[in-house]
PDB file of N, CA and C in Angstrom:
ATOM      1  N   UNK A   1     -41.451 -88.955 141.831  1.00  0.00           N
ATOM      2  CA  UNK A   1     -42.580 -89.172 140.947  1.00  0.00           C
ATOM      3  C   UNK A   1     -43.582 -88.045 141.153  1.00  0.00           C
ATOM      4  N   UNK A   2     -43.924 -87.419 140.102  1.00  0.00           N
ATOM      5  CA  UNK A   2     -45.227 -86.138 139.909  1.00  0.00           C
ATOM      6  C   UNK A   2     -46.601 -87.275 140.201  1.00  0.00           C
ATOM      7  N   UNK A   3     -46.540 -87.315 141.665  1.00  0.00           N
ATOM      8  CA  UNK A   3     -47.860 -88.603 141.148  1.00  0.00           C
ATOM      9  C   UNK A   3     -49.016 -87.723 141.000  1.00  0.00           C
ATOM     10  N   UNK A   4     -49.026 -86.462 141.196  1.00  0.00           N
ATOM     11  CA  UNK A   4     -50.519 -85.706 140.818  1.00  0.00           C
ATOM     12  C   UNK A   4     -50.889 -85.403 139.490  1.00  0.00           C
ATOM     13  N   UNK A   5     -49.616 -85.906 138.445  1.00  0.00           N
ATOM     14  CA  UNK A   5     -50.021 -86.039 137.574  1.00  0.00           C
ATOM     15  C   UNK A   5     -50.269 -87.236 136.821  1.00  0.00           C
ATOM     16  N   UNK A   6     -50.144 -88.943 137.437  1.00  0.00           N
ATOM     17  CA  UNK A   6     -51.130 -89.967 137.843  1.00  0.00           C
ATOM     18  C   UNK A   6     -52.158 -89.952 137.771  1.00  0.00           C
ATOM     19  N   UNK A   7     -53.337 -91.333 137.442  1.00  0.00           N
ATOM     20  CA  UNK A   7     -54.642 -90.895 138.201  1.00  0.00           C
ATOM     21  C   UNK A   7     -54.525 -91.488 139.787  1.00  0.00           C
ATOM     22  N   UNK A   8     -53.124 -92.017 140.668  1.00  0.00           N
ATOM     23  CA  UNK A   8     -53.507 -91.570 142.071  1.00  0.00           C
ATOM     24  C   UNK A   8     -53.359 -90.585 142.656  1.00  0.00           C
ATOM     25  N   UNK A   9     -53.163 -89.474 142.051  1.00  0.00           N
ATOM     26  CA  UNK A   9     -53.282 -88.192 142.443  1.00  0.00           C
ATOM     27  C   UNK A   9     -52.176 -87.900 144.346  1.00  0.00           C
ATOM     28  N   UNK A  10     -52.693 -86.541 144.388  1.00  0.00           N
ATOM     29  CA  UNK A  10     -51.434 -86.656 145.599  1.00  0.00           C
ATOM     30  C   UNK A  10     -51.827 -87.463 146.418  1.00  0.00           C
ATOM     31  N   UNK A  11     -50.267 -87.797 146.949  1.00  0.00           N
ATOM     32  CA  UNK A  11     -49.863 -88.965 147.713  1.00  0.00           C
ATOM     33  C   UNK A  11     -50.448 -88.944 149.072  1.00  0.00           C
ATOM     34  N   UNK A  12     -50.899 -87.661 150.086  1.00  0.00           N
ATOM     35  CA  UNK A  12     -51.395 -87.310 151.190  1.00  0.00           C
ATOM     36  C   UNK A  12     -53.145 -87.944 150.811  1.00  0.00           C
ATOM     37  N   UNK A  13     -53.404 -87.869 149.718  1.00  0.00           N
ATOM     38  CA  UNK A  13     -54.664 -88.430 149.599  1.00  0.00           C
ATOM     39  C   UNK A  13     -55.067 -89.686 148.893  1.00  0.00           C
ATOM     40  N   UNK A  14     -53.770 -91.128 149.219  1.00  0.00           N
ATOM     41  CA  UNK A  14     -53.813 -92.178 148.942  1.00  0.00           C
ATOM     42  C   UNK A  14     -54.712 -93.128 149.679  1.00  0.00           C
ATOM     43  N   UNK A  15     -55.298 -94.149 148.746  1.00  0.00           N
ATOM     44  CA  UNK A  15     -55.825 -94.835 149.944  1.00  0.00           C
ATOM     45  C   UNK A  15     -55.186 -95.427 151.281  1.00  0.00           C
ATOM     46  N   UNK A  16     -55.551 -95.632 152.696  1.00  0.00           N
ATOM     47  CA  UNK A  16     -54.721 -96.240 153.607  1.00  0.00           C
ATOM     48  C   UNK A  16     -54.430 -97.944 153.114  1.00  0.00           C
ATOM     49  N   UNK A  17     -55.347 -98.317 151.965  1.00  0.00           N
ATOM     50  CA  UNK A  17     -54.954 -99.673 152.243  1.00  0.00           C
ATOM     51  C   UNK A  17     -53.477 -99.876 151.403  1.00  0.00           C
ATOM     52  N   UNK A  18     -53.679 -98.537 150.100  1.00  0.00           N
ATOM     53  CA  UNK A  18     -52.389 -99.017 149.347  1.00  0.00           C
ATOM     54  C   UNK A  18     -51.097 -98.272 150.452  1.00  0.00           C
ATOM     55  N   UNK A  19     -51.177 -97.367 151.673  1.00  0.00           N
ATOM     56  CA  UNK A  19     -50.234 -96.852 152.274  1.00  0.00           C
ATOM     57  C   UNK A  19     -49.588 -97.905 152.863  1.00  0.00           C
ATOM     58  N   UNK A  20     -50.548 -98.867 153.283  1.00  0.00           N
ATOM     59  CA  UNK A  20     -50.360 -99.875 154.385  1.00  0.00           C
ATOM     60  C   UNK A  20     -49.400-101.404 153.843  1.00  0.00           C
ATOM     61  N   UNK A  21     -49.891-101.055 152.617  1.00  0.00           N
ATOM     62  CA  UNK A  21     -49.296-102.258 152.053  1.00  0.00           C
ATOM     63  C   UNK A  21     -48.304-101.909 151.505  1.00  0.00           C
ATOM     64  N   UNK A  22     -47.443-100.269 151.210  1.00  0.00           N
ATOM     65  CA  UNK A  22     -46.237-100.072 150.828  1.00  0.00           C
ATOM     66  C   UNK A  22     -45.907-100.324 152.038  1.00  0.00           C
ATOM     67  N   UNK A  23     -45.954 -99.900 152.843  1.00  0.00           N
ATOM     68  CA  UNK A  23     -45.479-100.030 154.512  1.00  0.00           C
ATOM     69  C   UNK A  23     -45.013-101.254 154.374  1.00  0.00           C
ATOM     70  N   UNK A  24     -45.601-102.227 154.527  1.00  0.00           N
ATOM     71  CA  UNK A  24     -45.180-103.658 154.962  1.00  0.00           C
ATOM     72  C   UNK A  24     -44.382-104.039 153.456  1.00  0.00           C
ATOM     73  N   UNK A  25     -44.366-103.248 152.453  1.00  0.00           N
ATOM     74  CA  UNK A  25     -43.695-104.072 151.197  1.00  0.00           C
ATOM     75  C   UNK A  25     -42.295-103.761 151.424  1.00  0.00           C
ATOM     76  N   UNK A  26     -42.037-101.953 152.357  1.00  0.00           N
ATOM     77  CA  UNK A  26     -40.823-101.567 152.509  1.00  0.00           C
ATOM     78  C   UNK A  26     -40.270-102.226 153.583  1.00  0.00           C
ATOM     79  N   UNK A  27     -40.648-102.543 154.244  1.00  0.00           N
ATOM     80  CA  UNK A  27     -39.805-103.575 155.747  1.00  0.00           C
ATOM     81  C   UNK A  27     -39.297-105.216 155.079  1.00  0.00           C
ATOM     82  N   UNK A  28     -39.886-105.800 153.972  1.00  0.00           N
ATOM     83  CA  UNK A  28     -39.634-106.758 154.052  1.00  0.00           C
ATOM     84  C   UNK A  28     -38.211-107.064 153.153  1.00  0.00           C
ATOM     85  N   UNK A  29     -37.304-107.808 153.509  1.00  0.00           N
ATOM     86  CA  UNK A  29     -35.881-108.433 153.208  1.00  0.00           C
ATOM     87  C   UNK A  29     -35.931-108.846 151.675  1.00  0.00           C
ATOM     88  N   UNK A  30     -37.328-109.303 151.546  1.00  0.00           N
ATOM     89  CA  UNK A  30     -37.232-110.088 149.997  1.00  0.00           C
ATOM     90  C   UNK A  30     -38.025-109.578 149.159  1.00  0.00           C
ATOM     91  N   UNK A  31     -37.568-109.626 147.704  1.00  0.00           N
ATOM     92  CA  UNK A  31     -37.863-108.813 147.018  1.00  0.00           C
ATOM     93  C   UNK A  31     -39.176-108.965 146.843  1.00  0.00           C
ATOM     94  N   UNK A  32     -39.976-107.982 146.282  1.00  0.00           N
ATOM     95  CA  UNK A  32     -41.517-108.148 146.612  1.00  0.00           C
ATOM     96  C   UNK A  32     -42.251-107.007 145.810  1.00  0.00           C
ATOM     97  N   UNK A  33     -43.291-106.807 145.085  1.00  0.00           N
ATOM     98  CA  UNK A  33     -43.948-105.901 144.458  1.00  0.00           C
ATOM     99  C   UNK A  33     -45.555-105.997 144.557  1.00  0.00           C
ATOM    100  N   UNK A  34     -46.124-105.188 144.544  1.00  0.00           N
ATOM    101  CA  UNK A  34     -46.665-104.841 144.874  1.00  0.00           C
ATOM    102  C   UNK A  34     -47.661-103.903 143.164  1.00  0.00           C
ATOM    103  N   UNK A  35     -49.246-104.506 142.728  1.00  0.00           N
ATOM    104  CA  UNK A  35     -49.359-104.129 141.742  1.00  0.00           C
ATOM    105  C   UNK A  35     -51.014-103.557 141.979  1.00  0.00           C
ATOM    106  N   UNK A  36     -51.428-102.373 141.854  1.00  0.00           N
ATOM    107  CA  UNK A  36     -52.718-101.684 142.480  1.00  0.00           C
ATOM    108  C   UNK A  36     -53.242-100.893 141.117  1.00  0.00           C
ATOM    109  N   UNK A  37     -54.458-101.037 141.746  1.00  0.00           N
ATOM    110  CA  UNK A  37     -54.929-100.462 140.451  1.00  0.00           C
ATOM    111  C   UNK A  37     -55.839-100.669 138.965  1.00  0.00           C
ATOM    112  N   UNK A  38     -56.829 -99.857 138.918  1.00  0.00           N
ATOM    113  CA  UNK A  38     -57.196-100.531 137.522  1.00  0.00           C
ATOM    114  C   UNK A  38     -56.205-100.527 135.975  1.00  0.00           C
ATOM    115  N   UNK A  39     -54.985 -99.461 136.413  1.00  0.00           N
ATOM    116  CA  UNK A  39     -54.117 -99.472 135.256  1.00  0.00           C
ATOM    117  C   UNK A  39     -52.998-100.169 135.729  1.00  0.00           C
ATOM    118  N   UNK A  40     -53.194-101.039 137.046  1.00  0.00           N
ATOM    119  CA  UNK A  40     -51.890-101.880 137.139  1.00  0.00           C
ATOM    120  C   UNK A  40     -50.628-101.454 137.764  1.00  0.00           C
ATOM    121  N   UNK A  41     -50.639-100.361 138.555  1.00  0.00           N
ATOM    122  CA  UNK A  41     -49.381 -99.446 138.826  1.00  0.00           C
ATOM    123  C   UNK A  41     -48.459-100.711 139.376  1.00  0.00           C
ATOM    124  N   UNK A  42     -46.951-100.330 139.387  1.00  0.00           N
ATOM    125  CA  UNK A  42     -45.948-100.997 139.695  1.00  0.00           C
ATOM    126  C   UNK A  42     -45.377-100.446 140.567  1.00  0.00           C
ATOM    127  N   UNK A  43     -45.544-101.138 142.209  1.00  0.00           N
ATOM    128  CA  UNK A  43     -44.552-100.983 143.382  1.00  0.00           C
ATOM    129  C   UNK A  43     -43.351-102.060 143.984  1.00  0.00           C
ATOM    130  N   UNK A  44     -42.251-101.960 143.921  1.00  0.00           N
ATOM    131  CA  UNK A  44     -41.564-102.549 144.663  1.00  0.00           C
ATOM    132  C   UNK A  44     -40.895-101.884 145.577  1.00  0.00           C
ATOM    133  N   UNK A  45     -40.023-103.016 146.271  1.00  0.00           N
ATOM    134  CA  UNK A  45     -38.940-102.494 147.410  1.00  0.00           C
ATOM    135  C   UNK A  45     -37.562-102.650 147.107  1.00  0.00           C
ATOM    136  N   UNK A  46     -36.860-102.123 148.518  1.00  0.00           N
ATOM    137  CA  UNK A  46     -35.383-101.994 147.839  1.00  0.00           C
ATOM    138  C   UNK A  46     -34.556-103.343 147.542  1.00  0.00           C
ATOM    139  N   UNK A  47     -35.201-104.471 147.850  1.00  0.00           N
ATOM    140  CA  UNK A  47     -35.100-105.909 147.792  1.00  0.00           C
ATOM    141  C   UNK A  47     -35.371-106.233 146.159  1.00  0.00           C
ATOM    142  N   UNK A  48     -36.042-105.369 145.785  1.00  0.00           N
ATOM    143  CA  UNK A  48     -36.454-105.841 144.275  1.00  0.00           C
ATOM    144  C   UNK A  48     -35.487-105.653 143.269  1.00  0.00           C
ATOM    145  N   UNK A  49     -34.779-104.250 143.920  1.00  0.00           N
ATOM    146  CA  UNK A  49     -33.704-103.624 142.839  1.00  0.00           C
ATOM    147  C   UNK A  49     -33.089-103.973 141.463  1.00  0.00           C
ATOM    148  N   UNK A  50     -32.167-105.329 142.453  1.00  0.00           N
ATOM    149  CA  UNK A  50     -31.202-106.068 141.232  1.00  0.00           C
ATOM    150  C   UNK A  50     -32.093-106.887 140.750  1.00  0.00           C
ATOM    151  N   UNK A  51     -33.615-107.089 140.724  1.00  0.00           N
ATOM    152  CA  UNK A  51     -34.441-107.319 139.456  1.00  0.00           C
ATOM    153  C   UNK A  51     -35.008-106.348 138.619  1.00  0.00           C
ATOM    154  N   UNK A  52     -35.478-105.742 138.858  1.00  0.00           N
ATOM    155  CA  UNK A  52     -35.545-104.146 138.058  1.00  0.00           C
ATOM    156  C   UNK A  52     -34.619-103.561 137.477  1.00  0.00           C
ATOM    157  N   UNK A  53     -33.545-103.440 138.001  1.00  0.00           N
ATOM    158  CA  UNK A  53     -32.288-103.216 137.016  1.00  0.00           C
ATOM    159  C   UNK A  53     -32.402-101.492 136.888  1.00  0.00           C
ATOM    160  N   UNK A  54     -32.059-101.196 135.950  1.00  0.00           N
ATOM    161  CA  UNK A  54     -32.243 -99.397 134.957  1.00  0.00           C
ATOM    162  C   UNK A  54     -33.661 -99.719 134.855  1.00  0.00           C
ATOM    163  N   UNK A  55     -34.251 -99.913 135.325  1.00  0.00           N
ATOM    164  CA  UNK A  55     -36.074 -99.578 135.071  1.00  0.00           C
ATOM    165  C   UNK A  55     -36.331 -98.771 136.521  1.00  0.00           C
ATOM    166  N   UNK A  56     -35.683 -99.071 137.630  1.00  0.00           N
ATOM    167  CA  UNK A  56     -35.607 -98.079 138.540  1.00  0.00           C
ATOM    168  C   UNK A  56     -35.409 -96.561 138.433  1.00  0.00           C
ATOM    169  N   UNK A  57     -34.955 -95.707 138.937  1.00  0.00           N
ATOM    170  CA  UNK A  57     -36.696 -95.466 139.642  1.00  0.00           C
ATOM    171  C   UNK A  57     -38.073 -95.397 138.862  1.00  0.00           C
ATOM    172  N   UNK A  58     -37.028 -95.087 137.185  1.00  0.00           N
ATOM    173  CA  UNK A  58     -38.365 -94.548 136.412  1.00  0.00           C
ATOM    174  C   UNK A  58     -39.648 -95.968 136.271  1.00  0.00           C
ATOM    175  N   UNK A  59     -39.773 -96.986 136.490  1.00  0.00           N
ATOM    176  CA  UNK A  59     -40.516 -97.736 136.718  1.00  0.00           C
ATOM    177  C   UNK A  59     -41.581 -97.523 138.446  1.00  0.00           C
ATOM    178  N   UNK A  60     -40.976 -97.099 139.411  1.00  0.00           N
ATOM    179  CA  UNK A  60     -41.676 -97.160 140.551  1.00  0.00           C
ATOM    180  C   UNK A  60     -43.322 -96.425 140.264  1.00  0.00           C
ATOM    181  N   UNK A  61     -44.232 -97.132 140.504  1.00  0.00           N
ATOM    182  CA  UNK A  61     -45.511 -96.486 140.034  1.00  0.00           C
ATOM    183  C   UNK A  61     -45.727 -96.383 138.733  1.00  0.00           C
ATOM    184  N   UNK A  62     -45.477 -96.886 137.509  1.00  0.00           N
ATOM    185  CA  UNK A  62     -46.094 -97.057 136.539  1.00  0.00           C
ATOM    186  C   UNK A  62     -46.847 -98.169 135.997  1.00  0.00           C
ATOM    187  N   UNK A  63     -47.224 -97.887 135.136  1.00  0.00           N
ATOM    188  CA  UNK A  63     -48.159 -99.314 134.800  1.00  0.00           C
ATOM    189  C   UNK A  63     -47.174-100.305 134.763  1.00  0.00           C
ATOM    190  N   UNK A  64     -47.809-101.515 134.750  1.00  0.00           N
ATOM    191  CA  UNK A  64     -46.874-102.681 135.122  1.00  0.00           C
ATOM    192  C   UNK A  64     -46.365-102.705 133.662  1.00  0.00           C
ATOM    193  N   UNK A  65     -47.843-102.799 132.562  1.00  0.00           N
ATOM    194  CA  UNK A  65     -47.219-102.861 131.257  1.00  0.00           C
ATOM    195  C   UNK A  65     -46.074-102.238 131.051  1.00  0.00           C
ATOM    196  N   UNK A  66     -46.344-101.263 131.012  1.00  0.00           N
ATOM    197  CA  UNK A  66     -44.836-100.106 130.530  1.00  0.00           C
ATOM    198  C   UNK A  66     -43.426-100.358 131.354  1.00  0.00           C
ATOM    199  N   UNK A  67     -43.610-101.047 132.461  1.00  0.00           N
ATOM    200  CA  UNK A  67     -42.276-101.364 132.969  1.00  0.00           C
ATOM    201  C   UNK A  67     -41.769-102.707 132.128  1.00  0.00           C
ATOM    202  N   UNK A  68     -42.837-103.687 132.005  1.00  0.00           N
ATOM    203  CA  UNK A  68     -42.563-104.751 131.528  1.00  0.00           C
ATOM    204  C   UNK A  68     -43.036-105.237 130.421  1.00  0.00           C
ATOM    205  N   UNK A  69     -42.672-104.100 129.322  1.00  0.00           N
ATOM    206  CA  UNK A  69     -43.496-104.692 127.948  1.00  0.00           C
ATOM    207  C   UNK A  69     -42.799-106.094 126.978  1.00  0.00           C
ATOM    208  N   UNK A  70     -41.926-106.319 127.733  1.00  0.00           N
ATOM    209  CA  UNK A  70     -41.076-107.458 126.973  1.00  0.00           C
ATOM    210  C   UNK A  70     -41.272-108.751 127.356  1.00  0.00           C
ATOM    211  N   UNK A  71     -42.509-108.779 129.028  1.00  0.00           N
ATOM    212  CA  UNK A  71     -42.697-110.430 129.168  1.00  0.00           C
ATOM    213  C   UNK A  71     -44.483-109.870 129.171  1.00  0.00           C
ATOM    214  N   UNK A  72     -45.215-108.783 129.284  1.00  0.00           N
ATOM    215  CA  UNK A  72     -46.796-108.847 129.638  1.00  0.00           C
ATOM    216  C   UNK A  72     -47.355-109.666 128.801  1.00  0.00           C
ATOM    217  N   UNK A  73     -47.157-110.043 127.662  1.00  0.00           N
ATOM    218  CA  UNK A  73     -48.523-110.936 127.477  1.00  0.00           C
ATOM    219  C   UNK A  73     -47.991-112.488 127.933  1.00  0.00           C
ATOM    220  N   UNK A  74     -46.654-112.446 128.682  1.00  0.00           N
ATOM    221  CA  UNK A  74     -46.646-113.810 129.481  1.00  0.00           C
ATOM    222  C   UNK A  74     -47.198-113.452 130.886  1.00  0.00           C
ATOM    223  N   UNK A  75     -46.781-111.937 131.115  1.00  0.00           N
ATOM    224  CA  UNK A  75     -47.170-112.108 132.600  1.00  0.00           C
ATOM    225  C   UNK A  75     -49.045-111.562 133.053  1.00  0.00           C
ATOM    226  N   UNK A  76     -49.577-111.306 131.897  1.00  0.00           N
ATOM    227  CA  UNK A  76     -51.104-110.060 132.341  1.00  0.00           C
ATOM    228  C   UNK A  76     -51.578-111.101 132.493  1.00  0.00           C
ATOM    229  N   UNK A  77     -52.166-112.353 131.981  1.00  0.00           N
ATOM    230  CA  UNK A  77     -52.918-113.240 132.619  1.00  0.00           C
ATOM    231  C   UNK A  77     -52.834-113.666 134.006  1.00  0.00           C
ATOM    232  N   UNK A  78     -51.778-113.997 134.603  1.00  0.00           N
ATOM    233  CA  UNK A  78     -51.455-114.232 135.802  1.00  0.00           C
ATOM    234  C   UNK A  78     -51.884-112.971 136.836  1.00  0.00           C
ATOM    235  N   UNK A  79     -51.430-111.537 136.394  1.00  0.00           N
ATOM    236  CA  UNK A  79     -51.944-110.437 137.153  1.00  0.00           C
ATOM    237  C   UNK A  79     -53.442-110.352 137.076  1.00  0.00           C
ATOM    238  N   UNK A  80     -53.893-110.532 135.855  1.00  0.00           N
ATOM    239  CA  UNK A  80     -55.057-110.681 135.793  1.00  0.00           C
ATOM    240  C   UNK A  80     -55.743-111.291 136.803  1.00  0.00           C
ATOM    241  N   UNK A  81     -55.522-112.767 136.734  1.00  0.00           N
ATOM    242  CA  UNK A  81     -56.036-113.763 137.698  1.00  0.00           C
ATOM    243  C   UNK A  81     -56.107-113.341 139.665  1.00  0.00           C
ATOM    244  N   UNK A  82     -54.643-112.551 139.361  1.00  0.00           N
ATOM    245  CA  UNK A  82     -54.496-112.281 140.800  1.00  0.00           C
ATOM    246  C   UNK A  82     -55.594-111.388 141.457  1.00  0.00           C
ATOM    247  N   UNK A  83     -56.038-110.236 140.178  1.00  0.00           N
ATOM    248  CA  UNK A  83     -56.899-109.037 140.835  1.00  0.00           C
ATOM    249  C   UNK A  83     -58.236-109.607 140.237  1.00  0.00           C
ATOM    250  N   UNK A  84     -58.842-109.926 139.340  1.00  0.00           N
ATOM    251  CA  UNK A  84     -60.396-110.741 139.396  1.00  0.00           C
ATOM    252  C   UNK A  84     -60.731-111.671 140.375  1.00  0.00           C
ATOM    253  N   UNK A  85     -59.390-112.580 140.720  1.00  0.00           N
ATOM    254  CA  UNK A  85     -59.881-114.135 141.610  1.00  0.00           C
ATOM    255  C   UNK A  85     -59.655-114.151 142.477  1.00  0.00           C
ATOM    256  N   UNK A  86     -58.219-113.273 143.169  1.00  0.00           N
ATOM    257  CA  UNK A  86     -57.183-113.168 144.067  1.00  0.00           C
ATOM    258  C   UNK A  86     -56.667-114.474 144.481  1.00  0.00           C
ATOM    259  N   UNK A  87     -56.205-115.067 142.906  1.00  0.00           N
ATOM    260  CA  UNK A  87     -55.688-116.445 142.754  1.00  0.00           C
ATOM    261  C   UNK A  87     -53.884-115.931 143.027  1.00  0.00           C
ATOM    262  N   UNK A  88     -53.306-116.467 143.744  1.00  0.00           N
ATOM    263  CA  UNK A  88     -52.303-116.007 144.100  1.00  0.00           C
ATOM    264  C   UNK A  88     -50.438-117.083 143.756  1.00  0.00           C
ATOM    265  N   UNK A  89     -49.518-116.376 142.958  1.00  0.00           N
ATOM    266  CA  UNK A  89     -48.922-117.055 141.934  1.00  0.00           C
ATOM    267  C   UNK A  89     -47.380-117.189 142.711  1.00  0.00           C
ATOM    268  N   UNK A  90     -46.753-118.172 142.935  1.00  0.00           N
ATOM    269  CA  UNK A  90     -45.205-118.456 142.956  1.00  0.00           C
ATOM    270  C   UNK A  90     -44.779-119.024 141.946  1.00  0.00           C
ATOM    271  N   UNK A  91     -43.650-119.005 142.038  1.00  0.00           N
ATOM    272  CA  UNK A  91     -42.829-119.771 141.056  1.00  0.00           C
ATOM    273  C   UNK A  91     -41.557-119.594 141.217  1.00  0.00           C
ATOM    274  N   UNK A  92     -40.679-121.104 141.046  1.00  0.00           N
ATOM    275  CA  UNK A  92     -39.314-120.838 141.144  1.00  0.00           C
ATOM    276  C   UNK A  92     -39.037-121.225 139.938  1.00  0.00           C
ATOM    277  N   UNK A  93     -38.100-120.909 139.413  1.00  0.00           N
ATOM    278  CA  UNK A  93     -37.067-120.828 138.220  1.00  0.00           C
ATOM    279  C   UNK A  93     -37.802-120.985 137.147  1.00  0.00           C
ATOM    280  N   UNK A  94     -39.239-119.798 137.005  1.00  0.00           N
ATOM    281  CA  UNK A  94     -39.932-119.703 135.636  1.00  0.00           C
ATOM    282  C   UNK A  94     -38.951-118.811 134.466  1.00  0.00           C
ATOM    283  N   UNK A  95     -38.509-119.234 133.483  1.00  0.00           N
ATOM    284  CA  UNK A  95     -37.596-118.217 133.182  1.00  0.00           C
ATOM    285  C   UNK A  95     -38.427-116.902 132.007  1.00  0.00           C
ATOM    286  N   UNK A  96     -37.957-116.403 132.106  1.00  0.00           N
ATOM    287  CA  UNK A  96     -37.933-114.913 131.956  1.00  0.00           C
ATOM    288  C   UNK A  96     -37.130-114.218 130.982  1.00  0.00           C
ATOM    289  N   UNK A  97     -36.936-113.379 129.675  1.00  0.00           N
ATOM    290  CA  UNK A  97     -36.215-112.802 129.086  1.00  0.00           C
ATOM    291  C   UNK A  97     -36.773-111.302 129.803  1.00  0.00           C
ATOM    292  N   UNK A  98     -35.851-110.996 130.423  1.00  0.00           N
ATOM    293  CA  UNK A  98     -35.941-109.178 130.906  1.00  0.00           C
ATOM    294  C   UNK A  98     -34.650-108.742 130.352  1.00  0.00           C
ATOM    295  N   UNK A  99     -35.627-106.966 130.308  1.00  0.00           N
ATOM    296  CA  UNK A  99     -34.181-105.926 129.783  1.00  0.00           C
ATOM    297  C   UNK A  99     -34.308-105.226 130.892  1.00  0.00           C
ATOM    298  N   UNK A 100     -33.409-105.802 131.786  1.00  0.00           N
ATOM    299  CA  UNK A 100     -33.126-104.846 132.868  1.00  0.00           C
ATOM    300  C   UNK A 100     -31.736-104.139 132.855  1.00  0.00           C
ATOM    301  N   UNK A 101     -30.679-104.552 132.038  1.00  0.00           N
ATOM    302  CA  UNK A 101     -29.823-103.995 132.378  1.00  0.00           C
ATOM    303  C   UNK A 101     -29.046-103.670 130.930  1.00  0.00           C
ATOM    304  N   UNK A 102     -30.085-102.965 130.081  1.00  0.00           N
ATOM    305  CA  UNK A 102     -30.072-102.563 128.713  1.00  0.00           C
ATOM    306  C   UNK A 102     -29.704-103.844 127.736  1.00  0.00           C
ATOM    307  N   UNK A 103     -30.328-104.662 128.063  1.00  0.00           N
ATOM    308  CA  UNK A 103     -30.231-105.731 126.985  1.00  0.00           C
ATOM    309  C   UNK A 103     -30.774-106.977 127.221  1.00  0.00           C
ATOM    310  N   UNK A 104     -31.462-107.721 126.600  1.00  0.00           N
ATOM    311  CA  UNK A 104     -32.491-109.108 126.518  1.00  0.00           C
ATOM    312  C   UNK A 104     -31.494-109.761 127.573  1.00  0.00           C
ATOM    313  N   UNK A 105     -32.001-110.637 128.562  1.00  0.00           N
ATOM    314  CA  UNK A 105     -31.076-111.525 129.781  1.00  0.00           C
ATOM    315  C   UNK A 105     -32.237-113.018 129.943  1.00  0.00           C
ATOM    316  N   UNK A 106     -31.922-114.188 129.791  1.00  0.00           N
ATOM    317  CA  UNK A 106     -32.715-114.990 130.533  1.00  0.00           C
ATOM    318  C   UNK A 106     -32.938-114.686 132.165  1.00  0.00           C
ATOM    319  N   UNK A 107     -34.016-115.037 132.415  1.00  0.00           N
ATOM    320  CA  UNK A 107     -33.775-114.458 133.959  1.00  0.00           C
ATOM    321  C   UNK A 107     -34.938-115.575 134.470  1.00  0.00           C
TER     322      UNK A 107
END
C-alpha cells in the first residue's frame, strides 16, 4: 500500500495507538478488524482472510465503505455507533450478502 498517498501518510509516522492495535490485531487466531479513522480505514488480520475473500489485499487500509459497498448502509450505523459512543457490537449468524469471492454469497 502507497500509504503516503493516504491521508495516514507514511507509516514510520503513524500514530502508536493505531501501531499498537495492529500489533495485537496481528497475533490474534480470530478473525478481527480493526476500523480507524475519520474516513473509516479498513484493517484486518490473516484470520480475517476467508472473509474478505478477493477484496484482499486491495481492501487492507481503505475506507471501510469502498471495501464494503454492498452491506454499508446495513453496516455504517453500527460503525458509527462504535466510534461516537464506543458502543461495542457482536453478533452471531447476522446474515450478510458479501461479494467476496466475485459474486453476491449469503454470509
Amino acid at each position: 500500500v502507497d500509504w503516503e498517498a493516504t491521508p495516514l501518510g507514511c507509516r514510520s509516522k503513524w500514530p502508536r495507538a493505531l501501531e499498537s492495535l495492529l500489533a495485537l490485531l496481528k497475533r490474534s487466531r480470530r478473525p478481527q478488524y480493526l476500523v480507524w479513522g475519520p474516513d473509516r480505514r479498513f484493517f484486518y488480520n490473516a484470520a480475517f482472510l476467508p472473509v474478505i475473500g478477493i477484496k484482499h489485499p486491495a481492501g487492507f487500509g481503505m475506507p471501510m465503505a469502498e471495501v464494503w459497498p454492498e452491506v454499508w448502509d446495513d453496516i455504517e450505523p453500527l460503525v458509527t455507533a462504535s466510534i461516537r459512543d464506543g458502543v461495542a457490537h457482536y453478533f452471531e449468524d447476522l446474515p450478510f450478502v458479501l461479494r467476496r469471492h466475485g459474486y453476491d454469497e449469503l454470509t
